[in-house]
C-alpha atoms as a PDB file:
ATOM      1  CA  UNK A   1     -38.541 -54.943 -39.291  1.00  0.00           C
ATOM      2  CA  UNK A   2     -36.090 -56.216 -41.865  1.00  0.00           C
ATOM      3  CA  UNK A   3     -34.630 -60.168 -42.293  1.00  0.00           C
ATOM      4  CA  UNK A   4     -31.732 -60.176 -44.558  1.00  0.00           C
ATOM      5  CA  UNK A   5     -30.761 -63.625 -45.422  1.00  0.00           C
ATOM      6  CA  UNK A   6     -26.615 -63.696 -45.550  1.00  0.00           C
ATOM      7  CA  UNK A   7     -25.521 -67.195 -45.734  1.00  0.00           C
ATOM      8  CA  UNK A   8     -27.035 -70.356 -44.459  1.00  0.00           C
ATOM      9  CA  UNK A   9     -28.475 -69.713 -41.280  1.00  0.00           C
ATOM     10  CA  UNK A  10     -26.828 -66.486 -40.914  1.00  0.00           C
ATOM     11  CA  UNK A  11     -29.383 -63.637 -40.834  1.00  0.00           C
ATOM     12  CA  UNK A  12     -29.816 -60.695 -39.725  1.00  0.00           C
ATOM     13  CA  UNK A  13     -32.773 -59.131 -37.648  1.00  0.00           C
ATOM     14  CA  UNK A  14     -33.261 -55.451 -37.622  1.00  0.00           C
ATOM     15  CA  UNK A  15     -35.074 -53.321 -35.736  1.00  0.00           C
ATOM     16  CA  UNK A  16     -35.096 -49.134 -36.033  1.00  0.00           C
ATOM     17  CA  UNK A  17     -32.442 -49.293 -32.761  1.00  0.00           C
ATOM     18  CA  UNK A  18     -31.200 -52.914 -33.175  1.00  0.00           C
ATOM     19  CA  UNK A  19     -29.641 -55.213 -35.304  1.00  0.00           C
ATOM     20  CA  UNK A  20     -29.568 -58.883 -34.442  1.00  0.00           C
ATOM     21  CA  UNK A  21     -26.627 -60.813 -35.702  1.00  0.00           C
ATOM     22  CA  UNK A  22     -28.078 -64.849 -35.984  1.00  0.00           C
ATOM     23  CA  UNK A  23     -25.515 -67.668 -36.233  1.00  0.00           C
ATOM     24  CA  UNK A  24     -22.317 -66.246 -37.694  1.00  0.00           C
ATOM     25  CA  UNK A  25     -20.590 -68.351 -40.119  1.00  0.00           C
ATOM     26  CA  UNK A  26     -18.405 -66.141 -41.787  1.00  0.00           C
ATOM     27  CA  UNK A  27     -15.827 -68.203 -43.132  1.00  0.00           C
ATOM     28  CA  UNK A  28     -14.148 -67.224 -46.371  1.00  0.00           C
ATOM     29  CA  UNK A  29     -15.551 -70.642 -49.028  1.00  0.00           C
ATOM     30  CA  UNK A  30     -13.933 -73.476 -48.597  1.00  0.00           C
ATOM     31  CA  UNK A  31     -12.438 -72.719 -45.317  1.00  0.00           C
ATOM     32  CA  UNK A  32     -14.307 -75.719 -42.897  1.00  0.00           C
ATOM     33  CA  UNK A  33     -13.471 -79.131 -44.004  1.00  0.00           C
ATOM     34  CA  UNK A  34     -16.509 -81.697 -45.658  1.00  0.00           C
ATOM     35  CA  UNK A  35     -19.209 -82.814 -44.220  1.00  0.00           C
ATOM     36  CA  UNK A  36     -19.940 -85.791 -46.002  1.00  0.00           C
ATOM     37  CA  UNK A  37     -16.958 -88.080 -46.700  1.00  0.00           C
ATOM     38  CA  UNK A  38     -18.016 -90.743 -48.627  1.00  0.00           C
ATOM     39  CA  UNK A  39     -18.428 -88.959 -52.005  1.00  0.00           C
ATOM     40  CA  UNK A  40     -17.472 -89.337 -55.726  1.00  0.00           C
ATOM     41  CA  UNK A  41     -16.300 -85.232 -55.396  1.00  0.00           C
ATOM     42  CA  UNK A  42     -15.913 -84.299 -51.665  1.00  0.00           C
ATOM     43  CA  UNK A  43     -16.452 -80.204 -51.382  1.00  0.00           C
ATOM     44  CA  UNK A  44     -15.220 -77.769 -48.172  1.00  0.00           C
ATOM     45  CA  UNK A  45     -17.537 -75.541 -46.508  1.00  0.00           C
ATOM     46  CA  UNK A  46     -18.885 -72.768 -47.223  1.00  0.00           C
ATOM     47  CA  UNK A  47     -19.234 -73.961 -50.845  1.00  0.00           C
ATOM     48  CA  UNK A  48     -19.656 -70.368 -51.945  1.00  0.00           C
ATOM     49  CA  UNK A  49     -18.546 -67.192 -50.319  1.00  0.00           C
ATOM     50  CA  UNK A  50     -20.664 -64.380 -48.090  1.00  0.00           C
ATOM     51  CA  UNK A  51     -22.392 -62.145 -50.528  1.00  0.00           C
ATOM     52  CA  UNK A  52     -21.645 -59.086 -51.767  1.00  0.00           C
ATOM     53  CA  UNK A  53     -22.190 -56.254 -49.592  1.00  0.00           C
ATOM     54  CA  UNK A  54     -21.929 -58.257 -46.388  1.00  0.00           C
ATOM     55  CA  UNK A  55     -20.141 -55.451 -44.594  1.00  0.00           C
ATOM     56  CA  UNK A  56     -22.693 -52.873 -45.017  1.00  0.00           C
ATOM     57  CA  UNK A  57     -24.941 -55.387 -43.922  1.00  0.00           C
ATOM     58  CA  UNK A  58     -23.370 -56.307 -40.887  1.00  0.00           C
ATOM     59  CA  UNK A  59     -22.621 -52.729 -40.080  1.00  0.00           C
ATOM     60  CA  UNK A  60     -24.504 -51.570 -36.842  1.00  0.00           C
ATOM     61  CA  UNK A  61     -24.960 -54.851 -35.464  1.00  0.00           C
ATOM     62  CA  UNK A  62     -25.887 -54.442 -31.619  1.00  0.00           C
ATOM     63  CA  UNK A  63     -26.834 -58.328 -30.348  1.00  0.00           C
ATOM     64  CA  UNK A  64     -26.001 -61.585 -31.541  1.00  0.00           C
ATOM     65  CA  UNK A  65     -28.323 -64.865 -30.996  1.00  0.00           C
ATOM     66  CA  UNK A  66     -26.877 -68.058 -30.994  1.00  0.00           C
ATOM     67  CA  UNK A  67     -29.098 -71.308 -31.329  1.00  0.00           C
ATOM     68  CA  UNK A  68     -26.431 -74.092 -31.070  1.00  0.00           C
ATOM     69  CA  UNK A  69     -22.619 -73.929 -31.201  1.00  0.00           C
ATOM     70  CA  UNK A  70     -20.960 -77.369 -29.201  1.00  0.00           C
ATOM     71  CA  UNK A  71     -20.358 -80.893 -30.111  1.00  0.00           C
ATOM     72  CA  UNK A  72     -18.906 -79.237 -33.766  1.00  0.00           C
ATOM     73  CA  UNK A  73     -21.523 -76.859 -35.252  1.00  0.00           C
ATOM     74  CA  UNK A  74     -19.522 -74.872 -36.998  1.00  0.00           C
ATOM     75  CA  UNK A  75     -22.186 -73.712 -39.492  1.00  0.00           C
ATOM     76  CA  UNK A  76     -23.264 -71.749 -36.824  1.00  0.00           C
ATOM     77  CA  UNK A  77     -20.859 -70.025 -34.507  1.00  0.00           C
ATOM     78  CA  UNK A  78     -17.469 -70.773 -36.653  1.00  0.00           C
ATOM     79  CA  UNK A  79     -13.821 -69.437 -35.960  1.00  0.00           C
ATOM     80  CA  UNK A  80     -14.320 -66.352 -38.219  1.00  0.00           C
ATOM     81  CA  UNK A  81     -18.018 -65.292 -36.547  1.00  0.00           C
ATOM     82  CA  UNK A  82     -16.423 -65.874 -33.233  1.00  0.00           C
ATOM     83  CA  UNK A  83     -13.287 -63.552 -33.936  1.00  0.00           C
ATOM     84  CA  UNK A  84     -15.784 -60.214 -35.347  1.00  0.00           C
ATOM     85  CA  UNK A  85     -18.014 -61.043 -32.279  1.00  0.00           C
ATOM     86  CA  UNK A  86     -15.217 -60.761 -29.740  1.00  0.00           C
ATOM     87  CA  UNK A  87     -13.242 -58.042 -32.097  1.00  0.00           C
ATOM     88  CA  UNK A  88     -16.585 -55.699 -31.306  1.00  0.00           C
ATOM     89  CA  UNK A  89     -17.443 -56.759 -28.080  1.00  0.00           C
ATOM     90  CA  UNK A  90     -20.733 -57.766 -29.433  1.00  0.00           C
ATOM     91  CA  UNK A  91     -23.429 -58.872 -26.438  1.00  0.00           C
ATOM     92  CA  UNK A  92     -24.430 -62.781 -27.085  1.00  0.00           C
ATOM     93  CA  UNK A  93     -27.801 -63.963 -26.550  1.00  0.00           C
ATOM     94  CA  UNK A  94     -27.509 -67.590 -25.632  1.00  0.00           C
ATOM     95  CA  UNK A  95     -29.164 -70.671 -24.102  1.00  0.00           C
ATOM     96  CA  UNK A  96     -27.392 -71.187 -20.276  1.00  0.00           C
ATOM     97  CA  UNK A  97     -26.201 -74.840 -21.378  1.00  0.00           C
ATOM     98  CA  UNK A  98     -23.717 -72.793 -24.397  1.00  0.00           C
ATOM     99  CA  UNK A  99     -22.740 -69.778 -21.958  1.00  0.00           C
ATOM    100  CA  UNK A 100     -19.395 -70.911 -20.503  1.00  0.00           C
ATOM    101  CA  UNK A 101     -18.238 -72.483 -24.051  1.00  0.00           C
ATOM    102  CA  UNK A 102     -18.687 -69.039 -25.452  1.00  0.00           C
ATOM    103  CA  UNK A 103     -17.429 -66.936 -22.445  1.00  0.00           C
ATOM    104  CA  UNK A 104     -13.892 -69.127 -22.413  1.00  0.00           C
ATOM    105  CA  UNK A 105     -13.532 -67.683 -26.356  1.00  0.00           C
ATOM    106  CA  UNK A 106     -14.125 -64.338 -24.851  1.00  0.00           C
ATOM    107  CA  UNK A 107     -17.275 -63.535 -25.899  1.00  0.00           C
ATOM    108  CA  UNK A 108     -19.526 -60.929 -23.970  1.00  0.00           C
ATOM    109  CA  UNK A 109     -22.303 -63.786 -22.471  1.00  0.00           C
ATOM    110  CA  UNK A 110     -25.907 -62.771 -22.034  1.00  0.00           C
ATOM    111  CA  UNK A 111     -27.486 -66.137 -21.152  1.00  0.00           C
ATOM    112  CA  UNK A 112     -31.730 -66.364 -21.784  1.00  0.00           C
ATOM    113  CA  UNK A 113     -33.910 -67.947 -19.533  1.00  0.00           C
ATOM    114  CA  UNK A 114     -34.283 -71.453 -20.049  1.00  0.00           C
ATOM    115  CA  UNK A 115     -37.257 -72.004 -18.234  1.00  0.00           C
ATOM    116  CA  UNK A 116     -39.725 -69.214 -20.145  1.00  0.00           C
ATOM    117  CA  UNK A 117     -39.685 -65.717 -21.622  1.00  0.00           C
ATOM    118  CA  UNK A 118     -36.454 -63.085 -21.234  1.00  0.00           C
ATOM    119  CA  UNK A 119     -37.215 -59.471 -21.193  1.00  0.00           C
ATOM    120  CA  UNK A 120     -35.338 -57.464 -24.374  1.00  0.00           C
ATOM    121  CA  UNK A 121     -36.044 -54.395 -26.324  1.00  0.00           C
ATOM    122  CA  UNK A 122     -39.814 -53.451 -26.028  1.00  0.00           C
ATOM    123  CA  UNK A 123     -40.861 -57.440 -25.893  1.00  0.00           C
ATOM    124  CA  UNK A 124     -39.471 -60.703 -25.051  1.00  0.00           C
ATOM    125  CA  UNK A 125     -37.976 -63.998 -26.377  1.00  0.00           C
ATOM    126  CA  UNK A 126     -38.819 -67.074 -25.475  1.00  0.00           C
ATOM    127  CA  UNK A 127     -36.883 -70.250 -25.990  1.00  0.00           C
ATOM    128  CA  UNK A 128     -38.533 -73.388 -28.561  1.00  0.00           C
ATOM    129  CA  UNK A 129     -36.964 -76.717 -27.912  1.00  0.00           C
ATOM    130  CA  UNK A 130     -34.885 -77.783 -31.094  1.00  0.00           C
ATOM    131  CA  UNK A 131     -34.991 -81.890 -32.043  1.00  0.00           C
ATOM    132  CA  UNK A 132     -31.133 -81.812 -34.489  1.00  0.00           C
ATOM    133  CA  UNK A 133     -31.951 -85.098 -36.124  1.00  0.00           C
ATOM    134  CA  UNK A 134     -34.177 -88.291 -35.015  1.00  0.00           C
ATOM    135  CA  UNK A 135     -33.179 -92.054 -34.801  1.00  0.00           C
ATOM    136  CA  UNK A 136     -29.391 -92.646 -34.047  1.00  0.00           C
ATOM    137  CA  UNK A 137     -27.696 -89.897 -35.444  1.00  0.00           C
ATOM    138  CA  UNK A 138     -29.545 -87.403 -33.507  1.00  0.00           C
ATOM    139  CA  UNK A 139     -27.535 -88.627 -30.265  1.00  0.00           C
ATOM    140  CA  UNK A 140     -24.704 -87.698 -31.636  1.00  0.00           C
ATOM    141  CA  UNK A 141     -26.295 -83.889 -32.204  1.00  0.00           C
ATOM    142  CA  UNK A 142     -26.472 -80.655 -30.060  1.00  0.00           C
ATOM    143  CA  UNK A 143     -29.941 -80.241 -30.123  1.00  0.00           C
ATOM    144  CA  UNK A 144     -30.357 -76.725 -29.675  1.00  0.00           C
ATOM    145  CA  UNK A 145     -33.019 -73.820 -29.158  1.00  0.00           C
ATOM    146  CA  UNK A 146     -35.115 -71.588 -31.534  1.00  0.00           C
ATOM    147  CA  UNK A 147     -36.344 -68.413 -30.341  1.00  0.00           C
ATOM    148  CA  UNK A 148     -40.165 -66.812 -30.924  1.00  0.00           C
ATOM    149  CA  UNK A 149     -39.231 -62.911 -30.741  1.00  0.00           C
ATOM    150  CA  UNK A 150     -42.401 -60.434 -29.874  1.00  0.00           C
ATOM    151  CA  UNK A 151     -41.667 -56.828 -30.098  1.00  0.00           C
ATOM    152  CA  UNK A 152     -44.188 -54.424 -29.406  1.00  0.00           C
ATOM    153  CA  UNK A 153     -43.387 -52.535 -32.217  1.00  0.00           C
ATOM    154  CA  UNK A 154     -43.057 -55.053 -34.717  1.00  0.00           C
ATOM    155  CA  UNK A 155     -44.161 -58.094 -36.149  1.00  0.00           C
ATOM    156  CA  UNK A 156     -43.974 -61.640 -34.027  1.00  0.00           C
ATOM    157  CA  UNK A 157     -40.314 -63.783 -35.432  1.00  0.00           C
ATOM    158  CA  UNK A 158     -39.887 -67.364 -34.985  1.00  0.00           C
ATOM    159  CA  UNK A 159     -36.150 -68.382 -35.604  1.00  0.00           C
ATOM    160  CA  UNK A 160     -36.505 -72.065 -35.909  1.00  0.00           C
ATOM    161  CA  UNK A 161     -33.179 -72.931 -35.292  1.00  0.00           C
ATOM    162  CA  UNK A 162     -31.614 -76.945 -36.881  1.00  0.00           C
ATOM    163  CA  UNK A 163     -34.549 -79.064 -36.338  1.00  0.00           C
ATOM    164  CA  UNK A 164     -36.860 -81.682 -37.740  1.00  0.00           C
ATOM    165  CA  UNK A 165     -40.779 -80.951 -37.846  1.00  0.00           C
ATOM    166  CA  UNK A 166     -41.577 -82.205 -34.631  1.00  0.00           C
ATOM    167  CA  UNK A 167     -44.514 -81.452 -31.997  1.00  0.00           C
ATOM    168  CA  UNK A 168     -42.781 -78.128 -30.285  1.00  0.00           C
ATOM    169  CA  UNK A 169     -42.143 -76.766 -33.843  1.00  0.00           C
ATOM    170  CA  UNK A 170     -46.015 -77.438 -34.637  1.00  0.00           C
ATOM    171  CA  UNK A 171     -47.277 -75.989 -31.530  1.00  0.00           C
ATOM    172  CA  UNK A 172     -44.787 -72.689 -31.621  1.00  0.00           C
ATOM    173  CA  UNK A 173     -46.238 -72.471 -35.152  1.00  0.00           C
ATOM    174  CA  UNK A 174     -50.342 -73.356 -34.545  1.00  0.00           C
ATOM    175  CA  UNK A 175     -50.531 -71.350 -30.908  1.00  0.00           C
ATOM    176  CA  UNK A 176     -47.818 -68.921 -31.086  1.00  0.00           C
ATOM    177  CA  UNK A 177     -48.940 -68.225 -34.524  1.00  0.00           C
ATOM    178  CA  UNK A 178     -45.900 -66.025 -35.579  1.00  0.00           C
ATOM    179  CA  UNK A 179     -45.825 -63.550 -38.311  1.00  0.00           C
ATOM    180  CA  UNK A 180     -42.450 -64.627 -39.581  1.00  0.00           C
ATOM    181  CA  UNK A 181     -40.654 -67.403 -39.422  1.00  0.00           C
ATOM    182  CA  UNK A 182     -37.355 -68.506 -40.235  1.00  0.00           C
ATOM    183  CA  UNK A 183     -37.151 -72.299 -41.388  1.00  0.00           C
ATOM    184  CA  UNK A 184     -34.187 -74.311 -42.268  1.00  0.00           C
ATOM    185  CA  UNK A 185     -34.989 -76.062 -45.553  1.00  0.00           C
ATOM    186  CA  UNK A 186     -31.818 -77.760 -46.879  1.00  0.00           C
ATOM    187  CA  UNK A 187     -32.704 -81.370 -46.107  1.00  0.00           C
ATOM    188  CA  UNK A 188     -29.079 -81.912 -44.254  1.00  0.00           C
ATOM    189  CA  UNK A 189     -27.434 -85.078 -43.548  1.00  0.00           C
ATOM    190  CA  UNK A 190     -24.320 -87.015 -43.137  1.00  0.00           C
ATOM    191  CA  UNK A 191     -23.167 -89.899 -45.119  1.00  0.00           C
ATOM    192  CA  UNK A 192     -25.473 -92.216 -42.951  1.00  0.00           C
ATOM    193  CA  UNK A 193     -28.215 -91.946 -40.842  1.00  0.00           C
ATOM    194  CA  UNK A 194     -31.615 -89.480 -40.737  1.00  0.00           C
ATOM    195  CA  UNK A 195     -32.103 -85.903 -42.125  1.00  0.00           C
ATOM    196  CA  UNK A 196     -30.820 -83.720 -39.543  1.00  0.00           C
ATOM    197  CA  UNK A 197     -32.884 -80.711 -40.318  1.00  0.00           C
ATOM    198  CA  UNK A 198     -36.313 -80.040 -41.998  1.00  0.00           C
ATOM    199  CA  UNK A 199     -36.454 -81.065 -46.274  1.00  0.00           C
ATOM    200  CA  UNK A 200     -38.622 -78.890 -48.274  1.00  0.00           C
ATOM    201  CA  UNK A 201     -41.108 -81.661 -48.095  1.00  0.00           C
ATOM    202  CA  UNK A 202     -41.435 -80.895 -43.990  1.00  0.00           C
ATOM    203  CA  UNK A 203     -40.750 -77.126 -44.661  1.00  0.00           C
ATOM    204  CA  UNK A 204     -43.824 -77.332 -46.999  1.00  0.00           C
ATOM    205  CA  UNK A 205     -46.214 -79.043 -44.469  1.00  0.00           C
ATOM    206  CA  UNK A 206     -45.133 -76.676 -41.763  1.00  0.00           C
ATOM    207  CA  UNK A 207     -45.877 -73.902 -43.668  1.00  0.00           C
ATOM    208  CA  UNK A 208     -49.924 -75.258 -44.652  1.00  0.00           C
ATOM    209  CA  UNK A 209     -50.063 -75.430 -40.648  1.00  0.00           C
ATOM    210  CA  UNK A 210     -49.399 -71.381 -40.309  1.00  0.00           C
ATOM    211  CA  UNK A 211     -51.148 -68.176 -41.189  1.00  0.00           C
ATOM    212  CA  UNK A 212     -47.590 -65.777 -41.555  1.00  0.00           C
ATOM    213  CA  UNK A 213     -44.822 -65.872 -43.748  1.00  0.00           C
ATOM    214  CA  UNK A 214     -42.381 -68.519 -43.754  1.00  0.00           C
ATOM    215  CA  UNK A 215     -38.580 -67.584 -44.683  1.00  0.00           C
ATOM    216  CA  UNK A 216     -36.361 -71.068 -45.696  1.00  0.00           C
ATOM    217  CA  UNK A 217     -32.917 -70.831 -45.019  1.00  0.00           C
ATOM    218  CA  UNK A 218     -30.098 -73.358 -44.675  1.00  0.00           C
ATOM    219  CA  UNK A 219     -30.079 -73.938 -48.437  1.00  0.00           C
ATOM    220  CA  UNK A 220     -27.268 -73.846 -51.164  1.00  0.00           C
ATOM    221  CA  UNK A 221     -23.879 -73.486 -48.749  1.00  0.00           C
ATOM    222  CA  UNK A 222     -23.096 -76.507 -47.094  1.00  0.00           C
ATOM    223  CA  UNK A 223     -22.013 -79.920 -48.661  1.00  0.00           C
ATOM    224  CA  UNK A 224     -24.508 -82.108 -46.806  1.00  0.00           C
ATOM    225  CA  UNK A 225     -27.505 -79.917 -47.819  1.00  0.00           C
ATOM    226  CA  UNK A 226     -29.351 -80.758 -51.037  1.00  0.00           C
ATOM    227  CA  UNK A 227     -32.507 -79.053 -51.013  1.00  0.00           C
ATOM    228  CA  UNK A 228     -32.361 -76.453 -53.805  1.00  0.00           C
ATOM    229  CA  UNK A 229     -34.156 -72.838 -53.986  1.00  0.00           C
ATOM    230  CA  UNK A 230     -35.436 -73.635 -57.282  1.00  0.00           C
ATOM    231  CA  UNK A 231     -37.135 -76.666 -56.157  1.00  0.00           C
ATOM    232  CA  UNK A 232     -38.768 -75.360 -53.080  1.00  0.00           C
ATOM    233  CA  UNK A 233     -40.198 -72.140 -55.196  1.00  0.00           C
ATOM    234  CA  UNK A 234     -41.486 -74.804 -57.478  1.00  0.00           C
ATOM    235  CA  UNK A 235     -43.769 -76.841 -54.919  1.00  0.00           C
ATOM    236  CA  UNK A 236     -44.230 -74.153 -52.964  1.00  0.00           C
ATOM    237  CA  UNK A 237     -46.130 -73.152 -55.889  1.00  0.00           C
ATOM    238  CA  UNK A 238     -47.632 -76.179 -56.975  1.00  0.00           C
ATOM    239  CA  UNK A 239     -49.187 -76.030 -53.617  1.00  0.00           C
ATOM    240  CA  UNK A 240     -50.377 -72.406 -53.521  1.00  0.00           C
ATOM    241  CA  UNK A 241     -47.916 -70.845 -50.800  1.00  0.00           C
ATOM    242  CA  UNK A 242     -45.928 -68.929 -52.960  1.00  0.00           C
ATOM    243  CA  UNK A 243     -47.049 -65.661 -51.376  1.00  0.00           C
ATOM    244  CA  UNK A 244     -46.412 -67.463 -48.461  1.00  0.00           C
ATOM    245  CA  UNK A 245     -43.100 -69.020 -48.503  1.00  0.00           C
ATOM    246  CA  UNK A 246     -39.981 -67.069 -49.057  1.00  0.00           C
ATOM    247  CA  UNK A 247     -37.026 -68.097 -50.315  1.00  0.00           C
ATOM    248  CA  UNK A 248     -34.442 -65.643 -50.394  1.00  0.00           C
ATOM    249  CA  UNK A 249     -31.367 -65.687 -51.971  1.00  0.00           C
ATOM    250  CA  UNK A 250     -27.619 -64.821 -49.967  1.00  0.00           C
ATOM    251  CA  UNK A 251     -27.877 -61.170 -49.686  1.00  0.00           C
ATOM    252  CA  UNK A 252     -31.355 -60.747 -50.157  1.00  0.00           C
ATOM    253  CA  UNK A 253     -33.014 -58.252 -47.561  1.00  0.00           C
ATOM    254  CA  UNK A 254     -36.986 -58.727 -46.862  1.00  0.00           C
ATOM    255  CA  UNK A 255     -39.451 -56.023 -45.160  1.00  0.00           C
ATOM    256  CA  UNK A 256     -42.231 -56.673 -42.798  1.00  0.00           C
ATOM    257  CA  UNK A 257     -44.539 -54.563 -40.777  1.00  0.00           C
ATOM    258  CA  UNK A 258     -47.131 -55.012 -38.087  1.00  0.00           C
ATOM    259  CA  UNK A 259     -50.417 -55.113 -39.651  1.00  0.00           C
END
């Protein structure tokens, strides 16, 4: 199984017959207005372009999974992902509550089961309850859903999805005990209120709690996220989970196998 970390929380998942397309946000840089308003130097999203060699990488894709896309989340399903999804007649794994926004832009719906486990490939995926921001602000937030992936052929994926460390995140981590999984890290938030997503602080403590590899995304693309790579590598080492803590740049393709 190979993650290749595009942009954000765009990855893809690949499998020797499939190739998972996660959140698209393919937006040319600069394309999405700001995030954050109330700024000495406001900046428009993406603040730096796909990588190079996103083509090949997107080549083959068979499935898309989408974690949240309403109330404005852009950074995940954006006009550009939702035009090569459509364009290609991609299938779209989705949560029921997002299936008739994405069916009325045309897209080919595939909604999960909400309630437990959905058959796919040689294993299943199973829906983990998102939390898109505490106090206030998370009101105002389409929650969303990660996914735990288990293929019989490869090793165990948890997609995390936008979410704060909360008690389903610890449990999907501690009992599901996944080989991989896919963090955000970037710390996001608007001009008020809470962090909307995990910091590398939370990142950090999540990852002490697990026994697999942890992958951070969600860092270095968006105006409202200012967790850096550099500093995450940096504590993850000071804490002794560099071997266990990934942090890929845009581009960057990692290997894993079932031990």
């Amino acid at each position: 199984m190979q993650i290749t970390q595009l942009r954000n929380a765009t990855i893809v998942v690949a499998y020797d017959d499939c190739r998972i397309l996660v959140d698209p946000m393919l937006a040319d840089q600069g394309a999405i207005p700001p995030f954050k308003w109330l700024t000495g130097q406001r900046r428009r999203n993406p603040i730096v372009p796909l990588p190079a060699g996103t083509a090949d990488h997107l080549a083959g894709i068979t499935h898309a999974l989408i974690t949240h896309c309403r109330k404005g989340h852009v950074d995940h399903l954006d006009r550009a992902g939702t035009r090569w999804l459509r364009e290609r007649d991609v299938p779209v794994l989705c949560m029921p509550g997002d299936a008739d926004f994405l069916r009325r832009r045309g897209l080919d719906v595939q909604p999960l089961n909400a309630a437990g486990s959905t058959p796919f490939r040689n294993g299943i995926i199973t829906p983990i309850p998102c939390r898109h921001g505490e106090g206030w602000i998370g009101r105002f937030m389409m929650h969303g859903y990660g996914y735990h992936i288990e293929q019989a052929d490869a090793p165990s994926v948890y997609i995390a999805g936008d979410t704060v460390l909360t008690i389903d995140v610890r449990r999907c981590i501690t009992e599901r005990r996944p080989d991989v999984s896919v963090v955000p890290a970037g710390g996001a938030s608007m001009d008020f209120g809470a962090e909307l997503i995990m910091d590398d602080e939370q990142v950090l403590a999540l990852a002490q709690l697990g026994s697999g590899v942890f992958i951070a995304n969600h860092l270095e693309a968006l105006d409202h996220c200012p967790v850096r790579r550099a500093t995450l590598r940096q504590r993850a080492e000071q804490l002794g989970l560099s071997s266990r803590l990934q942090v890929p740049e845009d581009g960057e393709a990692l290997t894993f196998t079932r031990a």
